[in-house]
C-alpha atoms as a PDB file:
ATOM      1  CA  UNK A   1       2.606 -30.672  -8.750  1.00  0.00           C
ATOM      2  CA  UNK A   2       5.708 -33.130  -7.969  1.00  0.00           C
ATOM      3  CA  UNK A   3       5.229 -34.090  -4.106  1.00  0.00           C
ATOM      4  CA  UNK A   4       8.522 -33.349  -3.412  1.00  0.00           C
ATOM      5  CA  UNK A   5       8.005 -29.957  -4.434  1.00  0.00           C
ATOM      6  CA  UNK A   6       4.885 -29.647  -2.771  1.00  0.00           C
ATOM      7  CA  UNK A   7       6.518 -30.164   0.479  1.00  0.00           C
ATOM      8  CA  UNK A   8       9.243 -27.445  -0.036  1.00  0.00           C
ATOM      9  CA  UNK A   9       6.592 -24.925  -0.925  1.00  0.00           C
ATOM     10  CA  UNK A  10       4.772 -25.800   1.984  1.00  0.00           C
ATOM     11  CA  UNK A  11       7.745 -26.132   4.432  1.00  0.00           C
ATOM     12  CA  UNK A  12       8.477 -21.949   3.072  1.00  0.00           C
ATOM     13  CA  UNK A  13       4.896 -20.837   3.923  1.00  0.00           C
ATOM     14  CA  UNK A  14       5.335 -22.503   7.516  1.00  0.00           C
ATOM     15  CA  UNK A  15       8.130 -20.575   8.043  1.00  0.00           C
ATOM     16  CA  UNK A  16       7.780 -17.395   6.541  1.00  0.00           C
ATOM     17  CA  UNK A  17       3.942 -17.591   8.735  1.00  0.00           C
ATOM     18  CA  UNK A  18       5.710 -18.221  11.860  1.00  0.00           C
ATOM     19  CA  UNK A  19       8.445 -15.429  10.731  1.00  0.00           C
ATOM     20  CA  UNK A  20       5.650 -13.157  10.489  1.00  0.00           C
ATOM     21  CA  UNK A  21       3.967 -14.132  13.654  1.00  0.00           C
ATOM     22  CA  UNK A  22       7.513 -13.391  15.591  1.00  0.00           C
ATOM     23  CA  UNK A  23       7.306  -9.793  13.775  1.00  0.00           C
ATOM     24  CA  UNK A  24       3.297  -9.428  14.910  1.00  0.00           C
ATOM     25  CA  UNK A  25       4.473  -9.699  18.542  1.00  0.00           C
ATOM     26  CA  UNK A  26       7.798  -7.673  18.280  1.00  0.00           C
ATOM     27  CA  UNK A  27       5.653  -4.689  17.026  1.00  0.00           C
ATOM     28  CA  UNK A  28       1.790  -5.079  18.919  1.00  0.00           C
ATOM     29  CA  UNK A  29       3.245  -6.645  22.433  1.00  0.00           C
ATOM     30  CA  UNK A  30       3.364  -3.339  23.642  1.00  0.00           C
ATOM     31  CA  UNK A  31       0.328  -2.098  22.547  1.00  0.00           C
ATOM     32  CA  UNK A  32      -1.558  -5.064  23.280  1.00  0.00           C
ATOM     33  CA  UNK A  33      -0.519  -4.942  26.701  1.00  0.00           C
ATOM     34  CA  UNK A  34      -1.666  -1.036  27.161  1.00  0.00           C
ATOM     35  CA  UNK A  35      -4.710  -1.672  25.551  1.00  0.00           C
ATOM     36  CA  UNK A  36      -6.014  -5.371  26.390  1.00  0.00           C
ATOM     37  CA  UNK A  37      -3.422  -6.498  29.392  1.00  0.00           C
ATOM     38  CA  UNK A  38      -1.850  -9.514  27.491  1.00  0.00           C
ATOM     39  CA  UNK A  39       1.212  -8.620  25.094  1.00  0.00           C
ATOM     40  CA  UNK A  40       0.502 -11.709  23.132  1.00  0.00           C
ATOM     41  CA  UNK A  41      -3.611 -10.626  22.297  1.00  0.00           C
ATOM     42  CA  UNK A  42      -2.080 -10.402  18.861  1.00  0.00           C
ATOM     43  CA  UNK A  43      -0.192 -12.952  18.521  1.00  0.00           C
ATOM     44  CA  UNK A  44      -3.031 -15.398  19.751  1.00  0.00           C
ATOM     45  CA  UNK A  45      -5.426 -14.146  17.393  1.00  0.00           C
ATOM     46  CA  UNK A  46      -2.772 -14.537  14.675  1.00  0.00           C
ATOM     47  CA  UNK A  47      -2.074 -17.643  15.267  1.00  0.00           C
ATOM     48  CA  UNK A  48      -6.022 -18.868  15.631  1.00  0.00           C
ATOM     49  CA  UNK A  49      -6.028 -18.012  11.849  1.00  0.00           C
ATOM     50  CA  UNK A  50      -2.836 -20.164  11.396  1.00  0.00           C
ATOM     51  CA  UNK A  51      -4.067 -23.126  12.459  1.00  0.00           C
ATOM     52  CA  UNK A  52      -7.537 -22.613  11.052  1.00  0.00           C
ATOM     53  CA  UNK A  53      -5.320 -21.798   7.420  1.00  0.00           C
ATOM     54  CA  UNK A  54      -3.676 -25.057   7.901  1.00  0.00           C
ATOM     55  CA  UNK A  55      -6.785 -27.053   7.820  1.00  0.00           C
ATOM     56  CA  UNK A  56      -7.717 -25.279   5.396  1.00  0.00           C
ATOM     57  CA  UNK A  57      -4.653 -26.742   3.421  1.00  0.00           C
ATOM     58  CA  UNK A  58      -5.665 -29.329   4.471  1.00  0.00           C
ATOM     59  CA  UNK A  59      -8.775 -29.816   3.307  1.00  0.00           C
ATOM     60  CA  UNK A  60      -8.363 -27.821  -0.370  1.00  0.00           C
ATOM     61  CA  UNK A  61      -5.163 -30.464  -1.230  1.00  0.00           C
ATOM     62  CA  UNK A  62      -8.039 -32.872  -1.763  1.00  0.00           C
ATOM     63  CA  UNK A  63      -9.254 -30.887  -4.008  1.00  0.00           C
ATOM     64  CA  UNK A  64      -7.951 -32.366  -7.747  1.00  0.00           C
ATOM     65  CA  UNK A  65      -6.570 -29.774  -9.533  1.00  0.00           C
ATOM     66  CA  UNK A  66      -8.448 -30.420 -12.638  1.00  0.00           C
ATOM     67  CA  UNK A  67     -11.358 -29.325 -10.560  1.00  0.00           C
ATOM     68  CA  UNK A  68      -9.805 -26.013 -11.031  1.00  0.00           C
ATOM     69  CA  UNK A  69      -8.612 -26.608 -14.218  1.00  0.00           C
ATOM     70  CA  UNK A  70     -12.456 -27.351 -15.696  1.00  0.00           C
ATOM     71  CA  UNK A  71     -14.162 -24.726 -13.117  1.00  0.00           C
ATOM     72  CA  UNK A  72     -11.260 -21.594 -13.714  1.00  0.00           C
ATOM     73  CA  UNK A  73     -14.019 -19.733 -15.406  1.00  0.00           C
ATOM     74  CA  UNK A  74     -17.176 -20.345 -12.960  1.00  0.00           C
ATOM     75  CA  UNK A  75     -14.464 -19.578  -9.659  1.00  0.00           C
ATOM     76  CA  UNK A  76     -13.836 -16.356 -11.893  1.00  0.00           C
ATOM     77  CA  UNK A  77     -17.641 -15.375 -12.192  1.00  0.00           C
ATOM     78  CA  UNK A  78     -17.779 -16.379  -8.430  1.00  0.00           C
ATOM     79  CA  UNK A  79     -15.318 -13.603  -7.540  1.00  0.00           C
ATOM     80  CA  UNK A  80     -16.065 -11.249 -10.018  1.00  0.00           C
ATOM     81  CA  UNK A  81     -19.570 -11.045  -8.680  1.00  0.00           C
ATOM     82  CA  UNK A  82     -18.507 -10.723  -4.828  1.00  0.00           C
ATOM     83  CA  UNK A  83     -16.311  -7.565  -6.171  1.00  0.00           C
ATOM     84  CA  UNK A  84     -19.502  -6.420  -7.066  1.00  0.00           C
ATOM     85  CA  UNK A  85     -21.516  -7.199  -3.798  1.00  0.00           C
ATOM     86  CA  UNK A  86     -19.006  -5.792  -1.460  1.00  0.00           C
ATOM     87  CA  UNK A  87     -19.120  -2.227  -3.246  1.00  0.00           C
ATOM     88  CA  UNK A  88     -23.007  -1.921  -2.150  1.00  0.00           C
ATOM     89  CA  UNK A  89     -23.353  -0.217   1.311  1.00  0.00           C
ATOM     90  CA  UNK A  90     -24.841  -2.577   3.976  1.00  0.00           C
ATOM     91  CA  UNK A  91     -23.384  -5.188   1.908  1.00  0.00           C
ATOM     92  CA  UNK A  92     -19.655  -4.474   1.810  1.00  0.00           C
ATOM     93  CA  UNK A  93     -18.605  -2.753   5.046  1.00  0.00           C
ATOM     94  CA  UNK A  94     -15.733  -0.203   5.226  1.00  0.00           C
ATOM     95  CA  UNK A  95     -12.507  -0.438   7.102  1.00  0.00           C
ATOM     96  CA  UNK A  96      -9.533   1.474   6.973  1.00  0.00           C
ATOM     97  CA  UNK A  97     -11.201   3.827   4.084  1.00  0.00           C
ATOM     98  CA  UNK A  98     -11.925   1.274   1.363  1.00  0.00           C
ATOM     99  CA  UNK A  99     -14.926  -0.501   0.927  1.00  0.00           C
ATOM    100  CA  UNK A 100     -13.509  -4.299   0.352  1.00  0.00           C
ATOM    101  CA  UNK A 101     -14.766  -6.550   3.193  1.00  0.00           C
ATOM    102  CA  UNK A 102     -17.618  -8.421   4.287  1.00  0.00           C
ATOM    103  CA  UNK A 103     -17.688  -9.028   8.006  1.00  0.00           C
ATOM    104  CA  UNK A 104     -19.239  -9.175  10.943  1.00  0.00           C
ATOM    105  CA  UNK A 105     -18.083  -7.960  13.903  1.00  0.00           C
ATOM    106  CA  UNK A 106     -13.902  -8.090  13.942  1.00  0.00           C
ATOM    107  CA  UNK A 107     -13.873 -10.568  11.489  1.00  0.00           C
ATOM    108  CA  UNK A 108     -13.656  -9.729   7.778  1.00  0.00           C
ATOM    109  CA  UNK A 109     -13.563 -11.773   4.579  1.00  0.00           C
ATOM    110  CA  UNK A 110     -11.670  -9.809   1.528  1.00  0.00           C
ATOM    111  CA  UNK A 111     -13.107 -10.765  -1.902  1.00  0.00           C
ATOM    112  CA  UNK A 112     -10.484  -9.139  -3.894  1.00  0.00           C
ATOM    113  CA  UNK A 113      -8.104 -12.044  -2.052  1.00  0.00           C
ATOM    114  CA  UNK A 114     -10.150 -14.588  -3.809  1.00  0.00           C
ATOM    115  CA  UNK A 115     -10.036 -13.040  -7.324  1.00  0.00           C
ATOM    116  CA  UNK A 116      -6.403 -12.501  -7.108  1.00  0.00           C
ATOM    117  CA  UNK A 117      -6.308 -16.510  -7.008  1.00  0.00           C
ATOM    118  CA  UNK A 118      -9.189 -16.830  -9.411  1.00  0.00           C
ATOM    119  CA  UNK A 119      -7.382 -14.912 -11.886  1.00  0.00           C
ATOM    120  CA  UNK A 120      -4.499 -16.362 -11.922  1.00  0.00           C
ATOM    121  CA  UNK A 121      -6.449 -19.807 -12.440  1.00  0.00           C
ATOM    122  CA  UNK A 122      -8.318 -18.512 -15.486  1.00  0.00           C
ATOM    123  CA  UNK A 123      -5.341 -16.929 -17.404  1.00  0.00           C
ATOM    124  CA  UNK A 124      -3.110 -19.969 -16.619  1.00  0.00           C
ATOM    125  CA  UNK A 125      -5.644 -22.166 -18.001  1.00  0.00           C
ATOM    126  CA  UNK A 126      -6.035 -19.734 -20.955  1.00  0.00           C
ATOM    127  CA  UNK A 127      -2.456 -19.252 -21.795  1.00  0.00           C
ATOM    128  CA  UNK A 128      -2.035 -23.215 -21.686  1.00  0.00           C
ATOM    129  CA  UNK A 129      -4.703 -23.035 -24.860  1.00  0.00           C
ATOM    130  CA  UNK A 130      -3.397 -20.612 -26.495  1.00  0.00           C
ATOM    131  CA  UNK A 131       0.252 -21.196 -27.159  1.00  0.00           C
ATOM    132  CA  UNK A 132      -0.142 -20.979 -31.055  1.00  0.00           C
ATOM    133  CA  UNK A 133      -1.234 -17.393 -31.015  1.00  0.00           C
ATOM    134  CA  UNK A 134       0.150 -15.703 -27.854  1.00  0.00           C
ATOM    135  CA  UNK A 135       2.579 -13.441 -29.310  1.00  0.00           C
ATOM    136  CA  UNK A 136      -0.098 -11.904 -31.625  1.00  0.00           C
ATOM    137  CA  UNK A 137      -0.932  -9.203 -29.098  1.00  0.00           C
ATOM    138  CA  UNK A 138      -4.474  -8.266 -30.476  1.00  0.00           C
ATOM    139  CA  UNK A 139      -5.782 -12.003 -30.252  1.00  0.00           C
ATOM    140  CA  UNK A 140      -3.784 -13.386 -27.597  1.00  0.00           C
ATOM    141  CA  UNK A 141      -3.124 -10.589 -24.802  1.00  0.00           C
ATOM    142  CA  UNK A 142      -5.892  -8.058 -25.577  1.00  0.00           C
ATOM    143  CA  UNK A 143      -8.625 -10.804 -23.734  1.00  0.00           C
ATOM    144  CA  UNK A 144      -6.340 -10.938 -21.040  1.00  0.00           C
ATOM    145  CA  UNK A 145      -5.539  -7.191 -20.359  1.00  0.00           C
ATOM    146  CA  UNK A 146      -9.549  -6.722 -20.675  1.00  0.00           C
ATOM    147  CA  UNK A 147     -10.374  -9.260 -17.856  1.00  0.00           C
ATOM    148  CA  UNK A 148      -7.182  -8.143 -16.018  1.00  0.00           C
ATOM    149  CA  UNK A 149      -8.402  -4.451 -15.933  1.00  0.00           C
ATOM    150  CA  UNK A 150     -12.022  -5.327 -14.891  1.00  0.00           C
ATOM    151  CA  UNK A 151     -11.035  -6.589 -12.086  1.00  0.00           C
ATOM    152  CA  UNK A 152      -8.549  -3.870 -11.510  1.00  0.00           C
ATOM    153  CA  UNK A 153     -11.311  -1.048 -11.975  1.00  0.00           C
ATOM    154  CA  UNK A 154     -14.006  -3.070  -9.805  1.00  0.00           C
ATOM    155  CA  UNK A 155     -10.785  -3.195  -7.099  1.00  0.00           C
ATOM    156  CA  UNK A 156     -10.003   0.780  -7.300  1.00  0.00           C
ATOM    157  CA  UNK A 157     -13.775   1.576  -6.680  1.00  0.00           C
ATOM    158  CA  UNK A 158     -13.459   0.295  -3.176  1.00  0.00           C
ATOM    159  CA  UNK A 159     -10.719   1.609  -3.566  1.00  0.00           C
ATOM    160  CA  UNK A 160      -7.692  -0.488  -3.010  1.00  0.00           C
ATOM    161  CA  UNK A 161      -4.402   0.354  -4.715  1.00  0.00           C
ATOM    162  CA  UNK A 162      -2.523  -1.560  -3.067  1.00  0.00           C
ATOM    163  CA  UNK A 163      -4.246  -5.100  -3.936  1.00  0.00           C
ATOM    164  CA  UNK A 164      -4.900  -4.166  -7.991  1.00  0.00           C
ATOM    165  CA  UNK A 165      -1.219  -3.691  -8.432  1.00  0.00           C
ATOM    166  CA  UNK A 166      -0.430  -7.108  -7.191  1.00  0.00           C
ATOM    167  CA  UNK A 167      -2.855  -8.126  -9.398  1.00  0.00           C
ATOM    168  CA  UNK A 168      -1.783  -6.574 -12.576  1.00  0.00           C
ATOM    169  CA  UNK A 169       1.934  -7.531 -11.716  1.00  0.00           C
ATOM    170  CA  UNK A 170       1.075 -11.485 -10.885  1.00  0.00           C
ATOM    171  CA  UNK A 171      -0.408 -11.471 -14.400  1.00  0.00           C
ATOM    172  CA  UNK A 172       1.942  -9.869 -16.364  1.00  0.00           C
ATOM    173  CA  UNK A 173       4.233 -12.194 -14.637  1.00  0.00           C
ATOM    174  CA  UNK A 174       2.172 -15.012 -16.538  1.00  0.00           C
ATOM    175  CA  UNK A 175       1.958 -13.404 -19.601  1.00  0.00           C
ATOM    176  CA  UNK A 176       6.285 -12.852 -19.419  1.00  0.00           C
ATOM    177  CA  UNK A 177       6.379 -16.252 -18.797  1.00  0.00           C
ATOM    178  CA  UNK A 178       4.576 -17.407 -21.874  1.00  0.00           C
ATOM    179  CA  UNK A 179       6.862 -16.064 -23.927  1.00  0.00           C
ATOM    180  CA  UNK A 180       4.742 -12.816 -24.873  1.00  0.00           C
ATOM    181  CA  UNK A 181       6.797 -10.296 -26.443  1.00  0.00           C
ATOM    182  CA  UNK A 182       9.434  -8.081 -24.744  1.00  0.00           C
ATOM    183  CA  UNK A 183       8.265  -4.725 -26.508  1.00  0.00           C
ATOM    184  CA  UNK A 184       5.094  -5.660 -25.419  1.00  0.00           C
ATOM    185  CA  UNK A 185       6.357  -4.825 -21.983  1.00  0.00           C
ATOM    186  CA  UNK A 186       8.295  -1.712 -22.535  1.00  0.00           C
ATOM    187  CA  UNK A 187       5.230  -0.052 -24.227  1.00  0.00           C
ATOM    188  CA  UNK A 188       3.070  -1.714 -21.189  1.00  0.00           C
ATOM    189  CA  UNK A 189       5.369  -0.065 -18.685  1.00  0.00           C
ATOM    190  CA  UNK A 190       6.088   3.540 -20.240  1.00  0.00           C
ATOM    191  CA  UNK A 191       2.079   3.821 -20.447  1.00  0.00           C
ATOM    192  CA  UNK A 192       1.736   2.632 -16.975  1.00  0.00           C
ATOM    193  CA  UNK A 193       3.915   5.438 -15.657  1.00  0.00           C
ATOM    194  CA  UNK A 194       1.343   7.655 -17.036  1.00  0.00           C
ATOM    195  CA  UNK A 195      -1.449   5.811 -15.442  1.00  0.00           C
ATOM    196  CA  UNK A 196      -0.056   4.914 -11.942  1.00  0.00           C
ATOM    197  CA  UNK A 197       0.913   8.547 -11.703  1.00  0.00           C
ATOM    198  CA  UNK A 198      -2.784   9.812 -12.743  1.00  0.00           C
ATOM    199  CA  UNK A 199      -4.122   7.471  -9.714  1.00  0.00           C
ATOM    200  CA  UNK A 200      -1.692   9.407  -7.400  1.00  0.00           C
ATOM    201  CA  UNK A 201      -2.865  12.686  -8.111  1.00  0.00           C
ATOM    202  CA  UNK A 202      -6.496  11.377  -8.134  1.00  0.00           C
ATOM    203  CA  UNK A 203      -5.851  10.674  -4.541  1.00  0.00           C
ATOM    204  CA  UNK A 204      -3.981  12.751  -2.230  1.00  0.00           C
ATOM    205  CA  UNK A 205      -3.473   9.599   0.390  1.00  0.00           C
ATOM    206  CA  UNK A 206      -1.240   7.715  -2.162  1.00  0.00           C
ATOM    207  CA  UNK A 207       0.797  11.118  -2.686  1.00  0.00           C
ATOM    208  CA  UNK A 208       0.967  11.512   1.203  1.00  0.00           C
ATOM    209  CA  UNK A 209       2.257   7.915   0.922  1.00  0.00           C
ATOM    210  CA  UNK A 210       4.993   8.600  -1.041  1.00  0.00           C
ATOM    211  CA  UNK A 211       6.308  12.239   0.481  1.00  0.00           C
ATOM    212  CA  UNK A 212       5.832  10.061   4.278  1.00  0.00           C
ATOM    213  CA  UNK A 213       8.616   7.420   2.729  1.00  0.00           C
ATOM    214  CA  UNK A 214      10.669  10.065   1.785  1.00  0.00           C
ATOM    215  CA  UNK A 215      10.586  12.209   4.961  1.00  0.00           C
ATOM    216  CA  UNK A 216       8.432  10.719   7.363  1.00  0.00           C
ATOM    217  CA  UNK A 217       8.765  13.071   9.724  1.00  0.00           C
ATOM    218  CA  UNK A 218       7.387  15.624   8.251  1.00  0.00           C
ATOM    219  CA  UNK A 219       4.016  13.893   9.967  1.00  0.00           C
ATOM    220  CA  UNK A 220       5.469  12.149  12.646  1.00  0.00           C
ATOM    221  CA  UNK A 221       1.729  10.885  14.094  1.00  0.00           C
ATOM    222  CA  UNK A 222       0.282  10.388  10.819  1.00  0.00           C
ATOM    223  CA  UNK A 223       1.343   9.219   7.446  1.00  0.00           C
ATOM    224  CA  UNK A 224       4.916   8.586   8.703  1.00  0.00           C
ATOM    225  CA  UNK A 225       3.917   7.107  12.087  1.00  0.00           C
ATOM    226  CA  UNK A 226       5.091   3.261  10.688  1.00  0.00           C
ATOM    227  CA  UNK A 227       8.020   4.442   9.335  1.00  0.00           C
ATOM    228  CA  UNK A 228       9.314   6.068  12.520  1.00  0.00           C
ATOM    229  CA  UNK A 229       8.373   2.730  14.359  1.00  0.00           C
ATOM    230  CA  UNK A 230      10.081   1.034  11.725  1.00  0.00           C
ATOM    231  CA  UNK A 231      13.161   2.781  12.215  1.00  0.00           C
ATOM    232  CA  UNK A 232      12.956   2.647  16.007  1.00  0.00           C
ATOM    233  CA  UNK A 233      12.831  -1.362  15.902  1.00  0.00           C
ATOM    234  CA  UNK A 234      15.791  -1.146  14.106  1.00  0.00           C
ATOM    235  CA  UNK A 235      17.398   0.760  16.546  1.00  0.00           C
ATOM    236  CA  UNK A 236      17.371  -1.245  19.036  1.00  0.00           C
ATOM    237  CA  UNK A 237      18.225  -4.483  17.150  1.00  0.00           C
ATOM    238  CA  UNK A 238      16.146  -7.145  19.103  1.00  0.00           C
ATOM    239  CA  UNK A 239      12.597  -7.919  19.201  1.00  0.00           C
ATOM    240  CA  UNK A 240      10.384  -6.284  21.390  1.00  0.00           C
ATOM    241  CA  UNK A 241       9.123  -7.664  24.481  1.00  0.00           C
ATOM    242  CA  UNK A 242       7.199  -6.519  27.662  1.00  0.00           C
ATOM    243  CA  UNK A 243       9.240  -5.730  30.917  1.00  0.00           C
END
């Protein structure tokens, strides 16, 4: 990547991170206070993981990229393999009703986070190949669909909705970008209207989701609790803080 562009795209992720860490206080200070004594217990902890993220930055820019490059396939494996793992009890533990971390203690380690990155690696590296042949569908996209919706299925058994869409969307993203067809994506999309809305009904949280956005306070202390918050931060228009 051009250094100049580097630096742009790491000047963003500074500031959206210390956007975000602003927002973690606004809405825990509160709570953190009630619960611990010290509004910014958050906060603190959030920003631990900045600075350990940064050398981490650090230390994976020395990384060449045609480590990556030559490796996409055994950092896919890799990942693959911990979605596996963390599905076996005593293995993977459970937080927040899905089955996608290992950790010990408070801290937890997502491997689904890894094989969104992994992913995108190995189809990048794949659709650089395979310019000649990408618009036939059959011998071009049909590989990547298959891997695509392994890892998808291996995410929904923990299950995490949430993280397989992302997925799904970052690499039809890539394939829309290579110049795959446009009908491609119309059929895509019409039959994954019938798919997202079987994994609603499949699970009555996602539904409660949905009816919660709509009129959240129709369960004001469950499913549209964060809504209602939402709304009452906006209400005041300023960020939160302890008096």
């Amino acid at each position: 990547m051009n250094k100049k562009y580097g630096l742009y795209l790491f000047i963003v992720s500074i500031i959206l991170i210390l956007f975000g860490i602003v927002m973690i206080y606004s809405s825990s200070s509160v709570w953190a206070m009630y619960k611990f004594g010290n509004p910014f217990k958050y906060v603190i902890n959030q920003g631990l993981f900045f600075i350990v993220g940064l050398f981490l930055i650090y230390l994976i820019n020395k990384i060449d990229i045609g480590f990556y490059y030559k490796n996409a396939f055994k950092i896919f494996i890799v990942c693959l393999i911990l979605l596996i793992l963390v599905l076996i009890p005593g293995i993977g533990s459970v937080r927040n009703g899905s089955r996608s971390w290992f950790g010990i203690g408070s801290f937890g380690v997502q491997p689904s986070e890894f094989a969104k990155i992994s992913l995108i690696i190995l189809v990048s590296k794949y659709l650089s190949k395979s310019n000649k042949f990408i618009k036939d569908i059959k011998k071009g996209v049909f590989p990547v669909l298959f891997i695509v919706f392994l890892v998808f299925g291996l995410i929904m058994l923990q299950p995490d909705f949430g993280t397989g869409m992302i997925i799904v969307v970052s690499i039809l993203a890539l394939l829309f970008i290579a110049g795959v067809s446009y009908k491609f994506f119309v059929t895509l999309f019409l039959i994954g209207i019938f798919g997202i809305v079987g994994l609603i009904v499949a699970a009555p949280y996602r539904m409660d989701r949905i009816t919660s956005f709509i009129d959240p306070w129709s369960d004001p202390l469950g499913t549209g609790f964060q809504i209602i918050q939402s709304l009452y931060a906006i209400g005041p228009g300023e960020i939160n803080r302890w008096r």
